[in-house]
Structure formats: C-alpha cells, structure tokens
C-alpha atoms as a PDB file:
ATOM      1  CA  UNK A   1       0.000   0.000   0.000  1.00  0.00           C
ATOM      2  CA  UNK A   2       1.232   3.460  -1.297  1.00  0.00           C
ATOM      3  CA  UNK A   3       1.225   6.493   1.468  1.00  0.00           C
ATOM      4  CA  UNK A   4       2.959   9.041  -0.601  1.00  0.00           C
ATOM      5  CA  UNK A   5       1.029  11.831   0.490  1.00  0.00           C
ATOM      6  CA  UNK A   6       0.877  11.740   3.768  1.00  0.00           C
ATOM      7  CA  UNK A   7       3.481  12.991   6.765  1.00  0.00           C
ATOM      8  CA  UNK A   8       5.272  14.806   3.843  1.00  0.00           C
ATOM      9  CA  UNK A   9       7.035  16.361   6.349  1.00  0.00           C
ATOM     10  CA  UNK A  10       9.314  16.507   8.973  1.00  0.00           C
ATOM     11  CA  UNK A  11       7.568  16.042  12.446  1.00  0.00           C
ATOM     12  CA  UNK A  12       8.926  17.998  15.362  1.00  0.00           C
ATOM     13  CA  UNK A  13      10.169  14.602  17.352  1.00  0.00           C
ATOM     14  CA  UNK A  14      11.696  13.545  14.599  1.00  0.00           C
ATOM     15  CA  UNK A  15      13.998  16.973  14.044  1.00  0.00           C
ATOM     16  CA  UNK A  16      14.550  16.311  17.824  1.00  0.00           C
ATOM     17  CA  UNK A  17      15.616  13.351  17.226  1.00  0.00           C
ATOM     18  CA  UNK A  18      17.653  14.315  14.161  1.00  0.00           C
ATOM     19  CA  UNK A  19      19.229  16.247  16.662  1.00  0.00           C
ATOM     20  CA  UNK A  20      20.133  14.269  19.659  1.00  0.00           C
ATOM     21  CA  UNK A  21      21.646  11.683  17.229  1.00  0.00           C
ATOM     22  CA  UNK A  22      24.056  14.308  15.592  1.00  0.00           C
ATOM     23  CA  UNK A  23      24.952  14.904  19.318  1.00  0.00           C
ATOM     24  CA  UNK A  24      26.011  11.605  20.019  1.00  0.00           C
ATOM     25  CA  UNK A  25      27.028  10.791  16.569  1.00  0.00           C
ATOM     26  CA  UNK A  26      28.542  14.039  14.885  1.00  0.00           C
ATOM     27  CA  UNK A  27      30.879  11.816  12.233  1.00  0.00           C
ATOM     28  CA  UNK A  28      27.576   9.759  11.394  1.00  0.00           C
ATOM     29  CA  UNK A  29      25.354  12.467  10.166  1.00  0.00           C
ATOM     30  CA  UNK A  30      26.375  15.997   8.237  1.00  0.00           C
ATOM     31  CA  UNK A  31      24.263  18.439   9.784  1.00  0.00           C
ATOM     32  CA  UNK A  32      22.329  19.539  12.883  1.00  0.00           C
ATOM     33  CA  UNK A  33      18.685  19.685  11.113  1.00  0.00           C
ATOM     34  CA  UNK A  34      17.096  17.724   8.449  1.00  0.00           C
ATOM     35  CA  UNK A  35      17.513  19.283   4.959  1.00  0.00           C
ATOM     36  CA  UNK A  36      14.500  21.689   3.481  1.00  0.00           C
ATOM     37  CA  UNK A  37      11.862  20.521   1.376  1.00  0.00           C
ATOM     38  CA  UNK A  38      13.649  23.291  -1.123  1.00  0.00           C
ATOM     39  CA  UNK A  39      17.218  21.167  -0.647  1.00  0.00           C
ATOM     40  CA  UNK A  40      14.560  17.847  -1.042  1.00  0.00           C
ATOM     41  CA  UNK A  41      13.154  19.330  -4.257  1.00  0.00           C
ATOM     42  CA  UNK A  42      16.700  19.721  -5.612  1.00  0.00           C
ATOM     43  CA  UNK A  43      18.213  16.853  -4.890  1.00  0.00           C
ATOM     44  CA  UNK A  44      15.264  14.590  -6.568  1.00  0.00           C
ATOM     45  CA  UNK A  45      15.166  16.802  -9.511  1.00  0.00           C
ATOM     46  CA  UNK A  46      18.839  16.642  -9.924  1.00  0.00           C
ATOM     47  CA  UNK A  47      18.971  12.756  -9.245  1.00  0.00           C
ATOM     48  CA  UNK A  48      16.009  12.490 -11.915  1.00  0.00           C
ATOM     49  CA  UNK A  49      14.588  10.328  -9.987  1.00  0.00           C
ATOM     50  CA  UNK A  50      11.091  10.386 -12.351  1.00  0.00           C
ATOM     51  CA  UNK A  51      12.513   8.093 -14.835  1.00  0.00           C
ATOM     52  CA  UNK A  52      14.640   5.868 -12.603  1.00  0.00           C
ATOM     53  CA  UNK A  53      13.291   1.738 -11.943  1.00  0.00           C
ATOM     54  CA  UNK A  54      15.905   1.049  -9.404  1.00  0.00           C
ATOM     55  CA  UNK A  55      17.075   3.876  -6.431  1.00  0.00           C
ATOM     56  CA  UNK A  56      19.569   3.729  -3.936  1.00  0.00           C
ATOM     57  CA  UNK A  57      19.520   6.103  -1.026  1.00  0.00           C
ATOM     58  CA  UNK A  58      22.417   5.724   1.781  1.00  0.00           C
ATOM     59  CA  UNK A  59      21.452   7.981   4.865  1.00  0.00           C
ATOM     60  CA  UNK A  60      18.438   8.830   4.964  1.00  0.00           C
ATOM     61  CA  UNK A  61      18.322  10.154   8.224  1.00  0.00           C
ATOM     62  CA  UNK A  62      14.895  11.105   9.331  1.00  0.00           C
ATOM     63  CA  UNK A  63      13.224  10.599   6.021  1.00  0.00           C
ATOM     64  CA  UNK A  64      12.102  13.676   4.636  1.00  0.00           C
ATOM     65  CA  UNK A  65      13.981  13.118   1.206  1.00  0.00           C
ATOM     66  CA  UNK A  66      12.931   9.713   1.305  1.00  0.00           C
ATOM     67  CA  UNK A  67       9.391  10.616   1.194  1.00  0.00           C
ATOM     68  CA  UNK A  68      10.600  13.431  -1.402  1.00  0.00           C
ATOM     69  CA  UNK A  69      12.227  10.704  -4.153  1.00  0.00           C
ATOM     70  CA  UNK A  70       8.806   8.021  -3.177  1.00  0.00           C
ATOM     71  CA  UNK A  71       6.308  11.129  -4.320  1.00  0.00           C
ATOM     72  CA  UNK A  72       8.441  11.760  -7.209  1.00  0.00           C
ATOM     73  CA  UNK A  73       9.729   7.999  -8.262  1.00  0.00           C
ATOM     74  CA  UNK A  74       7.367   5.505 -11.321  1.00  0.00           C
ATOM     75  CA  UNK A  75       4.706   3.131  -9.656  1.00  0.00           C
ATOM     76  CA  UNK A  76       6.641   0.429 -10.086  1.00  0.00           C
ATOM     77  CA  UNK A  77      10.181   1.577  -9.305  1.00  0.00           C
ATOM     78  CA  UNK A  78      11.680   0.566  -6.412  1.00  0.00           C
ATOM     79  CA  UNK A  79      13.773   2.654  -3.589  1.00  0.00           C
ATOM     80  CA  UNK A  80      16.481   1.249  -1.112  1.00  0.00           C
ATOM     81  CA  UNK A  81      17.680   3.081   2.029  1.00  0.00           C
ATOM     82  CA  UNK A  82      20.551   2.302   3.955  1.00  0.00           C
ATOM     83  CA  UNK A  83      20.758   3.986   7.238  1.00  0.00           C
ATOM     84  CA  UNK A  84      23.454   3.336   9.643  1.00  0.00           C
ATOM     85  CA  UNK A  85      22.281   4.574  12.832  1.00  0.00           C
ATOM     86  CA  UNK A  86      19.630   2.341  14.714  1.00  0.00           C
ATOM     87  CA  UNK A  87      16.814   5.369  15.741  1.00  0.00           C
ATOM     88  CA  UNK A  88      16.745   7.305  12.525  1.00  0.00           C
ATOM     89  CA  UNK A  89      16.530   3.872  11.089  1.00  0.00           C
ATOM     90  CA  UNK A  90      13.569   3.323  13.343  1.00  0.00           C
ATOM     91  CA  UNK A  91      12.379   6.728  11.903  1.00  0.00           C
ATOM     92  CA  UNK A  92      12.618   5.201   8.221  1.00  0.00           C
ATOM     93  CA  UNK A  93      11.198   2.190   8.327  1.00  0.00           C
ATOM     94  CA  UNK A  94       7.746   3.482   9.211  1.00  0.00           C
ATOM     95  CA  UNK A  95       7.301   4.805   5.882  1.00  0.00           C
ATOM     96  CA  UNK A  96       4.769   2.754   4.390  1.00  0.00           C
ATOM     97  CA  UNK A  97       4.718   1.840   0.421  1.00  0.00           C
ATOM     98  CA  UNK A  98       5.162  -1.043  -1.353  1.00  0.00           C
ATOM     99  CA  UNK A  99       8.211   0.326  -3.519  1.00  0.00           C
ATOM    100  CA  UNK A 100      10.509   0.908  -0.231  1.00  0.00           C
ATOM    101  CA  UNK A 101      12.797  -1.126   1.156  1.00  0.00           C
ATOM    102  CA  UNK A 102      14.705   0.400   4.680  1.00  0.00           C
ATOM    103  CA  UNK A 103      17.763  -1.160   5.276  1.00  0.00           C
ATOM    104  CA  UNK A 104      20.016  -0.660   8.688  1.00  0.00           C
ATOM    105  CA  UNK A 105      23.240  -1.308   8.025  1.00  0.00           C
ATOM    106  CA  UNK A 106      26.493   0.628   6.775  1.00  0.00           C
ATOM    107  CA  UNK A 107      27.081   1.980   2.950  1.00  0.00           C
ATOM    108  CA  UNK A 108      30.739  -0.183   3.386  1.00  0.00           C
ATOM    109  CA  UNK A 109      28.717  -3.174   2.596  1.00  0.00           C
ATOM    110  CA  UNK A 110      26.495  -0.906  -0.667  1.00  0.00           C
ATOM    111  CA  UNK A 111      27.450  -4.240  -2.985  1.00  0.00           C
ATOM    112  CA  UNK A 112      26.328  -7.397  -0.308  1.00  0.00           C
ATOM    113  CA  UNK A 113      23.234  -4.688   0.528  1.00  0.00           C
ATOM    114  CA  UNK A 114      22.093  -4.451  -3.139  1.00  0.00           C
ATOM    115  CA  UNK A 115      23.110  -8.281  -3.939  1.00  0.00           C
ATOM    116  CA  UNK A 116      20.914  -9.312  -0.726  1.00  0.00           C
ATOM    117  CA  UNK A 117      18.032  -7.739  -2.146  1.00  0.00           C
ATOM    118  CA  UNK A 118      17.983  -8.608  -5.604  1.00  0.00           C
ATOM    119  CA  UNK A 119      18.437  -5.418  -7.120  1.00  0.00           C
ATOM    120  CA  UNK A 120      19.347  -4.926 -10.591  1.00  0.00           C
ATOM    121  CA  UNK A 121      22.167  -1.994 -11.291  1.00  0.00           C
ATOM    122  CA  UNK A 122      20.493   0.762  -9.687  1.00  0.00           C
ATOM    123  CA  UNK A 123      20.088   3.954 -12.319  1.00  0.00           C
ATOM    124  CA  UNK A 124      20.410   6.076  -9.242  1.00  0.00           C
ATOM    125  CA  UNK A 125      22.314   6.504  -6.046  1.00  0.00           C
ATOM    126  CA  UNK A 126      21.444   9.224  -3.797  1.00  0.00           C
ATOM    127  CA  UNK A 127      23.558   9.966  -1.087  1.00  0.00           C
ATOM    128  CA  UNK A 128      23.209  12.163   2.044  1.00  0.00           C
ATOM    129  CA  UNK A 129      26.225  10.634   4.043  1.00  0.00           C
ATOM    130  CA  UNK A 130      28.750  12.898   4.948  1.00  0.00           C
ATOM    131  CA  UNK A 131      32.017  12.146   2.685  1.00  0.00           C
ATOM    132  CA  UNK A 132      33.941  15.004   4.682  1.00  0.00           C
ATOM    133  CA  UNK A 133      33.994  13.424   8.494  1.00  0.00           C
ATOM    134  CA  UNK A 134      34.728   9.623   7.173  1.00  0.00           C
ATOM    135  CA  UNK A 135      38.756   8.903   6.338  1.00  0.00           C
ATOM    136  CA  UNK A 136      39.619   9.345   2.754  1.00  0.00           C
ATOM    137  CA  UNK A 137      39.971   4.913   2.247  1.00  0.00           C
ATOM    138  CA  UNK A 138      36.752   4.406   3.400  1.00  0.00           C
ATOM    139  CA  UNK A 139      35.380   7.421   1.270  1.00  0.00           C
ATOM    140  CA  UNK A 140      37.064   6.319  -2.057  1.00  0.00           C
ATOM    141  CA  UNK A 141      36.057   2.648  -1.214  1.00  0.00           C
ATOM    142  CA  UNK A 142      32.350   3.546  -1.216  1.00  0.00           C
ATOM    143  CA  UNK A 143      32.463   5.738  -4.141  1.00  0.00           C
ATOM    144  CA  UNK A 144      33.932   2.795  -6.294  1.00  0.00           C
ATOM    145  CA  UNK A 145      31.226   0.105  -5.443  1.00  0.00           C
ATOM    146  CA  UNK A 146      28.626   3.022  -6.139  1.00  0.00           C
ATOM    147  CA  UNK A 147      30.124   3.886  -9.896  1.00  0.00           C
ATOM    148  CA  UNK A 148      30.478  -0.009 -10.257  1.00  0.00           C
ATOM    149  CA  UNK A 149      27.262  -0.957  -9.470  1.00  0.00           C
ATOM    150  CA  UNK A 150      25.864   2.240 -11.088  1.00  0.00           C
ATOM    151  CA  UNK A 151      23.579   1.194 -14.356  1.00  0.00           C
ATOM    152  CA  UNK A 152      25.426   2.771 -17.112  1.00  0.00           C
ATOM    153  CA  UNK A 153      23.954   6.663 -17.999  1.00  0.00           C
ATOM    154  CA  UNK A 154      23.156   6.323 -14.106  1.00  0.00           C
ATOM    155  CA  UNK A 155      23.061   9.019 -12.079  1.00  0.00           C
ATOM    156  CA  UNK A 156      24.660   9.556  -8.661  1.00  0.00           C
ATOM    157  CA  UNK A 157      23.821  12.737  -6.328  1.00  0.00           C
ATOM    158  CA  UNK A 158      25.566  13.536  -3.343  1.00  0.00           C
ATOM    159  CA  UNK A 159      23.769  16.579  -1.304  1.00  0.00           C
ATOM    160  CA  UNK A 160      27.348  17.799   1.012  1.00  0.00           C
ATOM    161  CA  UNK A 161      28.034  20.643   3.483  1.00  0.00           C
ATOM    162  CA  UNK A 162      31.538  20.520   2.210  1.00  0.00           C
ATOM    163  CA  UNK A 163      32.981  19.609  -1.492  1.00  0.00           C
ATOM    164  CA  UNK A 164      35.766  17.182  -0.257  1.00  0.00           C
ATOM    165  CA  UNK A 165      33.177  14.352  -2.529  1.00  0.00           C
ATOM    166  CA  UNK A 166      33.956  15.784  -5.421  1.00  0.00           C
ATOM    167  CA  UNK A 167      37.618  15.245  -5.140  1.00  0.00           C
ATOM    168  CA  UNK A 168      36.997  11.562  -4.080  1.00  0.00           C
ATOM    169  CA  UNK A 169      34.625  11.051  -6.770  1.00  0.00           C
ATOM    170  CA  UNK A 170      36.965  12.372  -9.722  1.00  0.00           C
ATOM    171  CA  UNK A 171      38.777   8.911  -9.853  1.00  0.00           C
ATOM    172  CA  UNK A 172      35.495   6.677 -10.420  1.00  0.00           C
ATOM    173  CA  UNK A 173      32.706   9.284 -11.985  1.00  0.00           C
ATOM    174  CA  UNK A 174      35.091  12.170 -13.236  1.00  0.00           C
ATOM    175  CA  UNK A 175      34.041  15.967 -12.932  1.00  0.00           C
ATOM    176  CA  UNK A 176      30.878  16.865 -11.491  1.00  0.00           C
ATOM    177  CA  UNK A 177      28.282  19.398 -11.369  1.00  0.00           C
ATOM    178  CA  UNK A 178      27.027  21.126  -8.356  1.00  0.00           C
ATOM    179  CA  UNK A 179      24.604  23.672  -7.621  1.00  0.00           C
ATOM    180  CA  UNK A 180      23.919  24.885  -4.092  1.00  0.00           C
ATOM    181  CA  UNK A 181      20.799  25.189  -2.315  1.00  0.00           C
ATOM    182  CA  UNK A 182      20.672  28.682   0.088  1.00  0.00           C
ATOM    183  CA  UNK A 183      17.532  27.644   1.729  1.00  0.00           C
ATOM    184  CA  UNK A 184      18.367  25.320   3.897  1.00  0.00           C
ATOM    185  CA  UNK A 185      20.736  25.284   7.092  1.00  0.00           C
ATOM    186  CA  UNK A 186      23.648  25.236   6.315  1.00  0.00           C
ATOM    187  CA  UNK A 187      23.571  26.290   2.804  1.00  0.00           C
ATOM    188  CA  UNK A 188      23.274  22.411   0.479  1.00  0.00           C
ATOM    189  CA  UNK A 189      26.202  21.594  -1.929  1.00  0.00           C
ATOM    190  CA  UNK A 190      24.215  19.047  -4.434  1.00  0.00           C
ATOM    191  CA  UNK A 191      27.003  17.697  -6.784  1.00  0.00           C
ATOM    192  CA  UNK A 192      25.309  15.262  -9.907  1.00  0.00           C
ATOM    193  CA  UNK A 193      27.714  12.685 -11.714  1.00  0.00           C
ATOM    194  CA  UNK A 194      26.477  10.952 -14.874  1.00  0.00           C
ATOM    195  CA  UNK A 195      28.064   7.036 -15.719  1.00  0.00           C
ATOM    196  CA  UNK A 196      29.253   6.776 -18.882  1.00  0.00           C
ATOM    197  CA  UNK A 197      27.808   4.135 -20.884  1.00  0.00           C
ATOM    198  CA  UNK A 198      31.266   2.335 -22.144  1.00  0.00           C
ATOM    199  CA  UNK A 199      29.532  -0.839 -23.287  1.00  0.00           C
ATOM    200  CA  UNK A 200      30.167  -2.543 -26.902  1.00  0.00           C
ATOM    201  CA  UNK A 201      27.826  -1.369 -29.693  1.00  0.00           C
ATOM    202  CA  UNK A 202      25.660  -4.588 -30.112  1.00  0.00           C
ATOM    203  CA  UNK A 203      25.442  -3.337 -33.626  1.00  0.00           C
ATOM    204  CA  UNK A 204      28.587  -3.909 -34.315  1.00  0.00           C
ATOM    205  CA  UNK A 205      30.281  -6.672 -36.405  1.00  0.00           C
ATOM    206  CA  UNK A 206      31.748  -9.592 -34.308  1.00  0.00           C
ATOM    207  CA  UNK A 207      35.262  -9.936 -34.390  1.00  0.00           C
ATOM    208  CA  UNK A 208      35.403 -13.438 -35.891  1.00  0.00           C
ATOM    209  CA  UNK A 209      33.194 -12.435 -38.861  1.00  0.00           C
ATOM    210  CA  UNK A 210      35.339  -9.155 -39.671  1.00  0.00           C
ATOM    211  CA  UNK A 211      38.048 -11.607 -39.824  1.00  0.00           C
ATOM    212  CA  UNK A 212      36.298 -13.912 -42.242  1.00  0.00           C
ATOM    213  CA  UNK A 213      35.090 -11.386 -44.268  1.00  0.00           C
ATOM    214  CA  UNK A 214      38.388  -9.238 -44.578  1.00  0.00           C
ATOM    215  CA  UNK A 215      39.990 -12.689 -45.370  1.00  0.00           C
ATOM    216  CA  UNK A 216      37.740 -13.652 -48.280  1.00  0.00           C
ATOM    217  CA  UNK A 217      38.967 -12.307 -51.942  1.00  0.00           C
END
C-alpha cells in the first residue's frame, strides 16, 4: 500500500531526534537539522529520480527526502535506504509503500546490501552521508562500489556541506556538477555525476566475422 502523500514532512520529534543523534554521533550524520523541502526538491530533480526503476539512497536520516524521491519515483520503481544509525533507522522504516525497502546497516557493505536484495544496477544513487567526516579509504572505497554498481547513464547525487566528494569522486565518476541550495541550514552543496555508458555497440560486427570477411577475396 502506497502512502505518498501523507506525513510529507518533517515532524517535530523527529527533528529532535535528528538532533540528539548528531549529538552523540557528529561523524555519522552531516548536519544539525534535516535538509529543506527546497534542498529535497533539488536533490530529486537533480537525481532524476522520475525516470529511474531502481534507487539507492544511503542515509536517509529522518526521512524527509525519502518521502521526497517516493512522491516523485514511477509506480513500479523501487527505492532502497541504507541507514546506519539504529533510531533514525527506526524513523525510516515506518514509511509505508510497497516500492521501499529500509535497510540498517552501513554503505561499506552498498554491494552485499544491493546483492541481498535482488536489485538490478540501480540507475540512481542518492547519497546524504557525509564524505567530509569519514577517512579518505573508506570514502574512495564507497564511491567505487557506487560507480560499479551504477547502471550505465546512471546518475549519482551527493547533497554535502563541504565539497571534499567531489575530489573523491573524480577517480570513479570524473568531474561533477554542483549547484547549491541557500535555503536550507547550512547552505546544500548538491554535486550530480552521470556514468558513462562504455559498453560494446551490439550493432557492431563480431570480431570473428570481420576476420572472415576481410579474409575472403
């Protein structure tokens, strides 16, 4: 059963919440409030989350953009989130619709996550996990299983206080594009990468027959 419409927000407990986890966990989660429904609106659009089957979100916090990419996402697409921290977690997995999976567990294991699931290459990863308080090997290591398992002409969005992502995405995804959001607290650094479809024209000639063919007189 869908519920799109309702609690579109983000409830007062759950910003206290939001909170007292970032409190106790300050490394965990990237800011002090939840982002605006103007950084929400941003992020979806930039993610293009309209046309995707297959979505990937890694910290979802208290689930405002959650909601945000189910309103937006195809009836029968299907949306991931993998939240690390037990009580926004809790938060999450209250959302009820048929197309959502909630996840706890860490974005270190993205590829046994996805696998476990049966997932196909997702055509979007949306990430809200804050690149700039994690050490740069762990950083780079999740940012290569997200551009490998990333369908090709995938998108992947990162919404960032800080741009350090963009350096430790330039290896795996290349240059970026950002655009920053001034409504929300602090100011949202949304930075869009685009996978490369590198795959073999299946127009093409096979090998062996080129070589028959150029062989013949």
């Amino acid at each position: 059963m869908m519920s799109q419409g309702k609690s579109a927000g983000v409830r007062m407990g759950d910003r206290f919440t939001f909170f007292n986890e970032f409190l106790r966990h300050p490394l965990q989660i990237g800011s002090i409030i939840p982002s605006s429904r103007f950084a929400e609106r941003r992020i979806v659009e930039a993610a293009g989350v309209i046309f995707a089957k297959s979505i990937v979100e890694l910290g979802p916090g208290t689930g405002g953009t959650t909601r945000a990419i189910l309103r937006a996402m195809a009836p029968q697409a299907k949306l991931l989130s993998i939240e690390i921290n037990p009580r926004l977690h809790d938060l999450v997995r209250r959302i009820k619709d048929d197309r959502f999976i909630a996840h706890l567990g860490s974005a270190e294991s993205l590829a046994e996550i996805i696998a476990a699931y049966g997932l196909n290459s997702p055509e979007v990863f949306i990430s809200g996990i804050p690149f700039s308080t994690m050490s740069r090997h762990t950083g780079s290591e999740i940012l290569a299983t997200i551009s490998a398992q990333l369908a090709p002409n995938g998108r992947f969005v990162a919404y960032q206080a800080s741009d350090r992502v963009s350096d430790l995405c330039q290896p795996y995804l290349g240059t970026g594009r950002m655009e920053v959001e001034l409504l929300n607290i602090p100011p949202m650094r949304v930075f869009r990468w685009e996978k490369a479809d590198t795959r073999t024209d299946a127009r093409a000639v096979p090998d062996g027959q080129q070589r028959e063919e150029e062989s013949c007189p």
